[in-house]
C-alpha atoms as a PDB file:
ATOM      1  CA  UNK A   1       0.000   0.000   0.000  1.00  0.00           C
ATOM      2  CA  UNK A   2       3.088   2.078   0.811  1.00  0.00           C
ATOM      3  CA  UNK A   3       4.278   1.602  -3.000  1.00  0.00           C
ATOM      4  CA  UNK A   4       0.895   2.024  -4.605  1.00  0.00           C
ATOM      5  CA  UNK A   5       0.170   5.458  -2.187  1.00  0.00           C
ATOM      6  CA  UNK A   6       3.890   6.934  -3.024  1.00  0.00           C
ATOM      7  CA  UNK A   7       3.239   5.995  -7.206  1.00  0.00           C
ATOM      8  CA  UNK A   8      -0.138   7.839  -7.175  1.00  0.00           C
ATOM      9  CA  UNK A   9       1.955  10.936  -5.623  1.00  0.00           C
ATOM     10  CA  UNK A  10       4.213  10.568  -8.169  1.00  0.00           C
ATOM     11  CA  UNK A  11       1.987  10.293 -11.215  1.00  0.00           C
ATOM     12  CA  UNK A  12       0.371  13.141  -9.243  1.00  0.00           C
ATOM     13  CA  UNK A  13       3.352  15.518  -8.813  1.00  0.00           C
ATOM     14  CA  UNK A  14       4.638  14.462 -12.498  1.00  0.00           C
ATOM     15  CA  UNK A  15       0.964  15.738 -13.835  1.00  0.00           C
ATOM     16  CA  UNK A  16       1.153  19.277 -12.194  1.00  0.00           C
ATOM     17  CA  UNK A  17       4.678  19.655 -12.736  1.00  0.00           C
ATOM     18  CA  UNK A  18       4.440  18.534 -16.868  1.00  0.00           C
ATOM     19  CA  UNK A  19       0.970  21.352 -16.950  1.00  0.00           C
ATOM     20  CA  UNK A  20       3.077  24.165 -15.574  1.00  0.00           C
ATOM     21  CA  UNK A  21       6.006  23.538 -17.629  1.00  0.00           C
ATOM     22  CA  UNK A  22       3.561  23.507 -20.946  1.00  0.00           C
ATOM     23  CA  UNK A  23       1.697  25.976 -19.834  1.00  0.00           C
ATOM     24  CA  UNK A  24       4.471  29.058 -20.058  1.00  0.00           C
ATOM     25  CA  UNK A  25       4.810  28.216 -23.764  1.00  0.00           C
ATOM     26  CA  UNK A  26       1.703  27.889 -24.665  1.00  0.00           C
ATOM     27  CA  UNK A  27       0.904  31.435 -23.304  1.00  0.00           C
ATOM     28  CA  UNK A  28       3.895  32.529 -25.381  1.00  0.00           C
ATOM     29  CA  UNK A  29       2.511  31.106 -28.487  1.00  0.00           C
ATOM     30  CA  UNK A  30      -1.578  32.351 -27.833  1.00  0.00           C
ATOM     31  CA  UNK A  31       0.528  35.919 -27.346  1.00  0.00           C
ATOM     32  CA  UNK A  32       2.153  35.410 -30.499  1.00  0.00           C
ATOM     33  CA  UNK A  33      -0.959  34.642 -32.527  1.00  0.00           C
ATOM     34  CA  UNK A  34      -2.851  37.415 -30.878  1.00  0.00           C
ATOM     35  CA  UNK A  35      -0.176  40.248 -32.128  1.00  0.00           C
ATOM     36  CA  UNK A  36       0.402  38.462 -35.588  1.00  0.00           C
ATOM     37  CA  UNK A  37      -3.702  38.289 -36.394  1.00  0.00           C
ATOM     38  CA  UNK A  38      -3.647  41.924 -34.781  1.00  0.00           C
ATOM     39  CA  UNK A  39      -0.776  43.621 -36.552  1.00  0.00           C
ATOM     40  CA  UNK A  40      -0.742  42.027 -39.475  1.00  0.00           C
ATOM     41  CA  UNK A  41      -4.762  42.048 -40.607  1.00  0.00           C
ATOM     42  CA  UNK A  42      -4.651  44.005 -42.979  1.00  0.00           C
ATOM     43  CA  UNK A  43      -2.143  41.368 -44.998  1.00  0.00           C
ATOM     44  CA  UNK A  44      -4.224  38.250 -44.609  1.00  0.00           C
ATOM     45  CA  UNK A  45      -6.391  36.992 -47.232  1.00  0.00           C
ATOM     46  CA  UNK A  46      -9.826  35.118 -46.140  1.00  0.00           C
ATOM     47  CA  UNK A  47      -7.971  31.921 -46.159  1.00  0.00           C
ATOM     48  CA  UNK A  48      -5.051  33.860 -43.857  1.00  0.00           C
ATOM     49  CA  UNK A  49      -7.647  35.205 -41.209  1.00  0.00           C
ATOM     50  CA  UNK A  50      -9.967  31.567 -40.818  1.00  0.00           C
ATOM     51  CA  UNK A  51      -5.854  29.862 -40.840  1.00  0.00           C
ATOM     52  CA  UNK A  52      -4.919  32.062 -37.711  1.00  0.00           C
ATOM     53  CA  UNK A  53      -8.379  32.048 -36.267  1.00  0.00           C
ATOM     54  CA  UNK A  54      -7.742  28.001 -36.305  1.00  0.00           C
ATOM     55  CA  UNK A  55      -4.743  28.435 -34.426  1.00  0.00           C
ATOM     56  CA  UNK A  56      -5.662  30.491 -31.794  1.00  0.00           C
ATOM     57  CA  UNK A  57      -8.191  28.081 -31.303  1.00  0.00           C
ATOM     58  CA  UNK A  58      -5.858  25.140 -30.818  1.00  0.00           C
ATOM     59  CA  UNK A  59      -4.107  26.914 -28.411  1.00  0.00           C
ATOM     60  CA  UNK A  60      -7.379  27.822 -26.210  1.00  0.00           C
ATOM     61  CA  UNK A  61      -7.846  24.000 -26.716  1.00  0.00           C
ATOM     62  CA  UNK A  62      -4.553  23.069 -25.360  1.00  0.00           C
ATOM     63  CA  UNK A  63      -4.497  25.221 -22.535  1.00  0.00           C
ATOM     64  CA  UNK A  64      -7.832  24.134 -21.279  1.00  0.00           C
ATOM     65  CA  UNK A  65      -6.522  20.451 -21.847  1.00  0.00           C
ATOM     66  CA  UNK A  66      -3.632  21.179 -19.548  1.00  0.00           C
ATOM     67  CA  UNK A  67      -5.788  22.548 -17.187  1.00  0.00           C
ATOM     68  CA  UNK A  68      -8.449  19.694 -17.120  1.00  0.00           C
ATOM     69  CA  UNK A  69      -5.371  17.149 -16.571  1.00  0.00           C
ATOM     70  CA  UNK A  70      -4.254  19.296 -13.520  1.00  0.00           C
ATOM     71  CA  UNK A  71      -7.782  19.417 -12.338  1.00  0.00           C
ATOM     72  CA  UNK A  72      -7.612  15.198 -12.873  1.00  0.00           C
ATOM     73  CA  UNK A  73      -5.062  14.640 -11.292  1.00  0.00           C
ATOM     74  CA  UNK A  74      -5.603  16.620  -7.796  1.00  0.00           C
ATOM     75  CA  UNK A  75      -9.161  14.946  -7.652  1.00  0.00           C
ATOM     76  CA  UNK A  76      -8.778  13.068  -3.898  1.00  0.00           C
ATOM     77  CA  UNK A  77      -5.066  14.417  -3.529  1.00  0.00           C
ATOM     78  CA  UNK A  78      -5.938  17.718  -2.566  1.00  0.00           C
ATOM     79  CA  UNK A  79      -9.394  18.197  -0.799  1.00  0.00           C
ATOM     80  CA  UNK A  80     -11.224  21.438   0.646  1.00  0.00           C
ATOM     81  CA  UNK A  81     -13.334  20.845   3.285  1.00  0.00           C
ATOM     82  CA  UNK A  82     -17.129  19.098   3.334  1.00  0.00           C
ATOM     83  CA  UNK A  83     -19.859  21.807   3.784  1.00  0.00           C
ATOM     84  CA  UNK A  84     -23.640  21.378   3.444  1.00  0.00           C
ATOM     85  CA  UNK A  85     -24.077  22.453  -0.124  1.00  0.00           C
ATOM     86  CA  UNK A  86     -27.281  24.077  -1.278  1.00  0.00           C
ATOM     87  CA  UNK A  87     -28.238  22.217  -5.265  1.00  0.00           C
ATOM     88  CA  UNK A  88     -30.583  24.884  -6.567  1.00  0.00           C
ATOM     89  CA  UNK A  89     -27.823  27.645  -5.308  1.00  0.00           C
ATOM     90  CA  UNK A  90     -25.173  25.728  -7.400  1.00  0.00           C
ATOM     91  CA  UNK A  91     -27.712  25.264 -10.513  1.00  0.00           C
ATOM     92  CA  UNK A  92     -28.481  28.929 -10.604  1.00  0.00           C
ATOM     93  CA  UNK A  93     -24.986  30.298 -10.605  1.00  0.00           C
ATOM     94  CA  UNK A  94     -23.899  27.620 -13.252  1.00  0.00           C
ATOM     95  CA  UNK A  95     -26.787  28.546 -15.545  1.00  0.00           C
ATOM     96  CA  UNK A  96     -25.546  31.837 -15.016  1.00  0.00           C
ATOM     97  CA  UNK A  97     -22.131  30.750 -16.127  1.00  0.00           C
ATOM     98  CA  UNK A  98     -23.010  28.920 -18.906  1.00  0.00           C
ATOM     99  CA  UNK A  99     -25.909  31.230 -20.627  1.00  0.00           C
ATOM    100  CA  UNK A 100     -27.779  28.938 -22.597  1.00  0.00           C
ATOM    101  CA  UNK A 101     -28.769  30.127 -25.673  1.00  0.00           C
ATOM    102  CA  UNK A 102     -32.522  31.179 -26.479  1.00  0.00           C
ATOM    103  CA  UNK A 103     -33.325  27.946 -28.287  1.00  0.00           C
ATOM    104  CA  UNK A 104     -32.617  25.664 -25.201  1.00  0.00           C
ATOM    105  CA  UNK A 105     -35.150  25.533 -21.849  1.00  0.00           C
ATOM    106  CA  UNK A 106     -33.421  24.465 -18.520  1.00  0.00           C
ATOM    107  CA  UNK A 107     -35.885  23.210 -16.048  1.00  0.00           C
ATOM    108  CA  UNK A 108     -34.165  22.479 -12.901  1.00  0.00           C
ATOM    109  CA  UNK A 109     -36.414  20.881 -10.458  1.00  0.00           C
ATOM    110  CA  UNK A 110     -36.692  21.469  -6.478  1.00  0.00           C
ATOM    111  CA  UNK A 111     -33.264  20.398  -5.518  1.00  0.00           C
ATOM    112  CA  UNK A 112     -32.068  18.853  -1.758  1.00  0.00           C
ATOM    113  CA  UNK A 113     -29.315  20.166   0.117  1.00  0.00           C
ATOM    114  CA  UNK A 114     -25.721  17.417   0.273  1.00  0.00           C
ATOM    115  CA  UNK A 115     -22.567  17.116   2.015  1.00  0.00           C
ATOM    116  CA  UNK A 116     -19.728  17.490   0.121  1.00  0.00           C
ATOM    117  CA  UNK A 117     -16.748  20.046  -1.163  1.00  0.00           C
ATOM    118  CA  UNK A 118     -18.511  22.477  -2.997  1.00  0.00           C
ATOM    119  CA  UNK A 119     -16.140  22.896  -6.071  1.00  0.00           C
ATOM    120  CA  UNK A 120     -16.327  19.130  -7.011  1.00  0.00           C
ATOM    121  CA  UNK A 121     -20.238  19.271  -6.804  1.00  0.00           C
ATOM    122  CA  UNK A 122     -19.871  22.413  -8.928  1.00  0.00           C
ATOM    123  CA  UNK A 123     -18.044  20.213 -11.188  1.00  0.00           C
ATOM    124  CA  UNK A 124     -20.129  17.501 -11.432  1.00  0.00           C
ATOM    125  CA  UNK A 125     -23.349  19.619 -12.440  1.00  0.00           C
ATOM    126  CA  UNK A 126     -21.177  22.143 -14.571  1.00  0.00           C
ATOM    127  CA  UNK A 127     -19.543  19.320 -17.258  1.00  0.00           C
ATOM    128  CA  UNK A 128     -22.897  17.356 -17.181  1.00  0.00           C
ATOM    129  CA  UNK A 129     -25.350  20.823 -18.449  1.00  0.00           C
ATOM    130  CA  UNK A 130     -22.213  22.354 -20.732  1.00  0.00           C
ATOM    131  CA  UNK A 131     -22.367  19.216 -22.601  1.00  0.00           C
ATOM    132  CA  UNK A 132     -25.896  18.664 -22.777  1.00  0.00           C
ATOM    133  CA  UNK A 133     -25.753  22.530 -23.447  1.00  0.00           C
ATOM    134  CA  UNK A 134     -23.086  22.258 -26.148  1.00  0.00           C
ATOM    135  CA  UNK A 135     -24.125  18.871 -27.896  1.00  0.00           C
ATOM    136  CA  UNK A 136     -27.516  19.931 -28.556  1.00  0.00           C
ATOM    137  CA  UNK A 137     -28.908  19.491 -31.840  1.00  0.00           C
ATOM    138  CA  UNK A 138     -32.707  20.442 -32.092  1.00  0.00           C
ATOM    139  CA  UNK A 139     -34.542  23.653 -33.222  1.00  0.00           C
ATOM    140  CA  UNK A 140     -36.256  23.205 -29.503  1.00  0.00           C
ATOM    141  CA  UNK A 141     -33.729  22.121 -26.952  1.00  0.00           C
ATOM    142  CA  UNK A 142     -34.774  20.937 -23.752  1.00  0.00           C
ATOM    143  CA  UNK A 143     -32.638  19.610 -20.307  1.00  0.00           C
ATOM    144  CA  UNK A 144     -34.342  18.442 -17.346  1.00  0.00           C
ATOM    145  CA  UNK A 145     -32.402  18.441 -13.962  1.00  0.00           C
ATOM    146  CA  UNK A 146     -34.081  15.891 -11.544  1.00  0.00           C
ATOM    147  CA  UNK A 147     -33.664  13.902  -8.330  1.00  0.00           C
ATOM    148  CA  UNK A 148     -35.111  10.926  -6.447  1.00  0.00           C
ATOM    149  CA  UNK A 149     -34.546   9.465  -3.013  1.00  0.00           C
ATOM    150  CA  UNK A 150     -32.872   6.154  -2.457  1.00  0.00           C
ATOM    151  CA  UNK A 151     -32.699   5.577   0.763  1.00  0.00           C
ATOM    152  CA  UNK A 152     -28.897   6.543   1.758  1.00  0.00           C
ATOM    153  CA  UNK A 153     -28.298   8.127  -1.937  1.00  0.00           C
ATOM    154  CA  UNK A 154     -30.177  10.818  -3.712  1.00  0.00           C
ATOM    155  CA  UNK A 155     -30.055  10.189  -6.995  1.00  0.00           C
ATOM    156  CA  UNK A 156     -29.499  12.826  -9.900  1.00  0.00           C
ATOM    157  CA  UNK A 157     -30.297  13.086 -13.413  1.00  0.00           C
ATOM    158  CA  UNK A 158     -29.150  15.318 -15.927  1.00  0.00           C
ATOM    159  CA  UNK A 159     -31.757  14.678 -19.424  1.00  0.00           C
ATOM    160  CA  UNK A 160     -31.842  16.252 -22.958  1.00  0.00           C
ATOM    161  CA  UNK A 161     -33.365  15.590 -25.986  1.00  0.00           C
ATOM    162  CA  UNK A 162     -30.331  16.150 -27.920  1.00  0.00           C
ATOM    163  CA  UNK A 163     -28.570  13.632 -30.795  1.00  0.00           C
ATOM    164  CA  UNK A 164     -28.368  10.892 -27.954  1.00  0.00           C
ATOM    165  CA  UNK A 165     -25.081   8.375 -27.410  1.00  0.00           C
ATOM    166  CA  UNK A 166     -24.776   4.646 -29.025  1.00  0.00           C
ATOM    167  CA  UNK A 167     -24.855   2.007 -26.892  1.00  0.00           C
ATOM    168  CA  UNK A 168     -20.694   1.102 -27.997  1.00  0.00           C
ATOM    169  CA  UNK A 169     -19.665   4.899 -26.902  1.00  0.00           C
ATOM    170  CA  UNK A 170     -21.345   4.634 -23.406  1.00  0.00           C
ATOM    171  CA  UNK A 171     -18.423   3.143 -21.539  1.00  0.00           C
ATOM    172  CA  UNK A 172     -16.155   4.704 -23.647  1.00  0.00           C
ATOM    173  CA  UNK A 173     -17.161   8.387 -23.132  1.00  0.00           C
ATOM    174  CA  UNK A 174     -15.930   8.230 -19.366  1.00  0.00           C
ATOM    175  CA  UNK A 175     -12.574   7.660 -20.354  1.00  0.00           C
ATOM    176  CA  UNK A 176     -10.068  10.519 -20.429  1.00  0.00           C
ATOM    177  CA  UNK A 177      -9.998  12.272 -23.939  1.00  0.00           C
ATOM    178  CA  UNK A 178     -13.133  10.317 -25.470  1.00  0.00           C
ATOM    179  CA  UNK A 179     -14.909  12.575 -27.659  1.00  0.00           C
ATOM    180  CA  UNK A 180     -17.861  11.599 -29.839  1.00  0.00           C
ATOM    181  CA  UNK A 181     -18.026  14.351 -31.983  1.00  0.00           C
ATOM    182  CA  UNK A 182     -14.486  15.482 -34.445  1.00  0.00           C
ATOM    183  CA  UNK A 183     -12.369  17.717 -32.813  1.00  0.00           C
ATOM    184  CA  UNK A 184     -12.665  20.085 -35.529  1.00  0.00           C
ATOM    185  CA  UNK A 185     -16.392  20.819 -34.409  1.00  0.00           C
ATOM    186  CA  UNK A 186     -16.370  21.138 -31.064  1.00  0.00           C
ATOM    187  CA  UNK A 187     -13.957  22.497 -28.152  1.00  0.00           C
ATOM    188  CA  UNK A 188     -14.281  19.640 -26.032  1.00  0.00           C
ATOM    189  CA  UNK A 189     -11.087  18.607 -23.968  1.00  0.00           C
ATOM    190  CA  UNK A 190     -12.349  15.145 -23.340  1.00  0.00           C
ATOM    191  CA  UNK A 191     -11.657  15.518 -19.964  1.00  0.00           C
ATOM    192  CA  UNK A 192     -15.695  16.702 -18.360  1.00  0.00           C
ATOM    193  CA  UNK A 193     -17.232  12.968 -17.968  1.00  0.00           C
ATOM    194  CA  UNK A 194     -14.107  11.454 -16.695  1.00  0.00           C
ATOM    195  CA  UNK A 195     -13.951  14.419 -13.958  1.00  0.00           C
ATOM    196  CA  UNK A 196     -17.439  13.375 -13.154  1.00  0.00           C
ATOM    197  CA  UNK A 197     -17.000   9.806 -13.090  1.00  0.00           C
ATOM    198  CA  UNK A 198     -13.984  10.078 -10.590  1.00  0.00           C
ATOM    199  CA  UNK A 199     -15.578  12.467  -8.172  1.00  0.00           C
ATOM    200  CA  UNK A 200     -18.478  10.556  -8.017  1.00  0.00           C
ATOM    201  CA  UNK A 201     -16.877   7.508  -7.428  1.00  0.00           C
ATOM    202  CA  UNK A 202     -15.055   9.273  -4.613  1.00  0.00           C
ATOM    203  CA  UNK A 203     -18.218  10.104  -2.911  1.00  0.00           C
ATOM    204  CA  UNK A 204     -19.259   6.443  -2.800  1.00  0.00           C
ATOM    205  CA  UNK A 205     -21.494   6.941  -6.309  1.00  0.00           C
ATOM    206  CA  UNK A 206     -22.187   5.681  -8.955  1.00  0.00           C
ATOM    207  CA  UNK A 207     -22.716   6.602 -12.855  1.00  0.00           C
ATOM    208  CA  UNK A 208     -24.411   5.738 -15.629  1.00  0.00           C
ATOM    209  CA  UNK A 209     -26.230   6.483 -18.784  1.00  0.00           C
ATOM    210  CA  UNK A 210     -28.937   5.491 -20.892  1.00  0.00           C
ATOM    211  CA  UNK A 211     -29.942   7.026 -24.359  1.00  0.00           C
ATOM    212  CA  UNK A 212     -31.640   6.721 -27.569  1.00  0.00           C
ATOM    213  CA  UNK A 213     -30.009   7.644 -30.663  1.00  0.00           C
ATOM    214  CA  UNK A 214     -31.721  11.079 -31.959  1.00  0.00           C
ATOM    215  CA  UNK A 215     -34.142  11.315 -28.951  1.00  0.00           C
ATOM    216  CA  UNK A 216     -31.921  12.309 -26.387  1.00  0.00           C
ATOM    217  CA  UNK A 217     -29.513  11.303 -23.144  1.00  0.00           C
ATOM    218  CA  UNK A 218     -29.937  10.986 -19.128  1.00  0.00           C
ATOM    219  CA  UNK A 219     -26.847  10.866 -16.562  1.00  0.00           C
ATOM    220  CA  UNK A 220     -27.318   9.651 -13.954  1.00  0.00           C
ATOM    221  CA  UNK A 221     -25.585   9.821 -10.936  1.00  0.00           C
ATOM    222  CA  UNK A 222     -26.169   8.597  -7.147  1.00  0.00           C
ATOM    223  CA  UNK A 223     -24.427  10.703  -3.620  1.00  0.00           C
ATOM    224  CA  UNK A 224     -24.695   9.908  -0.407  1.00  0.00           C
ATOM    225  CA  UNK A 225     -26.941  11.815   1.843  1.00  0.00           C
ATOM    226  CA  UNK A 226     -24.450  11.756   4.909  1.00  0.00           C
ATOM    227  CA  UNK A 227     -20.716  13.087   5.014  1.00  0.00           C
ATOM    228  CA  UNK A 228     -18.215   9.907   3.857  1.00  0.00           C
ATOM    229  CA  UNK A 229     -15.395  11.492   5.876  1.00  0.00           C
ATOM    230  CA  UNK A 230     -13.411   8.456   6.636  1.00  0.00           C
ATOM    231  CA  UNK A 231     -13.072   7.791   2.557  1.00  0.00           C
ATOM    232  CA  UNK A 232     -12.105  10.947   1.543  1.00  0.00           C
END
């Protein structure tokens, strides 16, 4: 146990050490791009402006990569402490956050109050609604946030009516750096549903999905009603 605890520290100081070190030239590349597509505008052809646009928006990509790594790997290294956490409080401010367009109704229903560290609950709520959010593909979107009681777990659901999952991605999308959709069309890290997955699983949860193709998906996702302070 001894071995196994000081190799997770390792991977774990070898993962923030490897994002800061990319992260100071990345910077100095999105810096670069910025002043070339600034100072030099007035030289670039269509093809020029959509070539440097693409660029800057592999380096946004990248950084937020690095970032969701970091954010990986400190998941049950580094832990604030448990507070009571009020749901509907956290749902408002990341519906703030995210701004859903016009096209897309959010119906969050009456939400109970949990134990936990309110950043990783944040988390768990934010990466579920930004892709439901981001993946939608109807004229008339519509996500349903909902919860049932089972007994020593509440259980949450995240639902849309969006292009739905196949039944071979649904094990793979929990995996770090799954996308369904070509990176070229979205700005998806990869990283959101395996940050879910292992905070949940932290917690003592569980979760799952179900979906029809073209109809829409549900997340699921159990945690516990009491503080699990000897397991975290």
């Amino acid at each position: 146990m001894r071995e196994l605890e000081a190799a997770n520290e390792n991977l774990s100081n070898f993962a923030y050490v490897a994002s800061h070190d990319l992260k100071a030239p990345l910077r100095a590349i999105g810096s670069l791009a910025d002043w070339i597509r600034t100072d030099y505008a007035d030289k670039f052809d269509d093809e020029g402006r959509e070539q440097m646009q693409l660029l800057i928006g592999r380096v946004r990509r990248m950084d937020r990569l690095i970032d969701g790594i970091l954010q990986y790997s400190r998941i049950g290294r580094m832990s604030e402490d448990q507070a009571r956490v009020e749901l509907n409080e956290v749902l408002d401010d990341i519906l703030d956050l995210l701004q859903p367009p016009p096209h897309i109704q959010v119906q969050v229903d009456p939400l109970p109050t949990v134990w936990g560290e309110p950043a990783r609950i944040h988390q768990v709520f934010q990466n579920l609604l930004s892709n439901a959010i981001r993946y939608m593909d109807k004229p008339q979107g519509r996500v349903h946030v909902g919860c049932a009681d089972e007994g020593a777990m509440w259980r949450f659901s995240v639902a849309d009516n969006g292009p739905g999952i196949g039944q071979q991605h649904r094990e793979r999308i929990f995996q770090l750096f799954q996308t369904l959709a070509p990176r070229d069309r979205t700005e998806s890290t990869g990283i959101g549903l395996s940050l879910v997955k292992k905070i949940v699983e932290l917690y003592g949860g569980r979760v799952w999905l179900k979906s029809t193709l073209g109809e829409g998906a549900t997340f699921y996702f159990t945690w516990p009603k009491q503080a699990r302070e000897s397991e975290l």
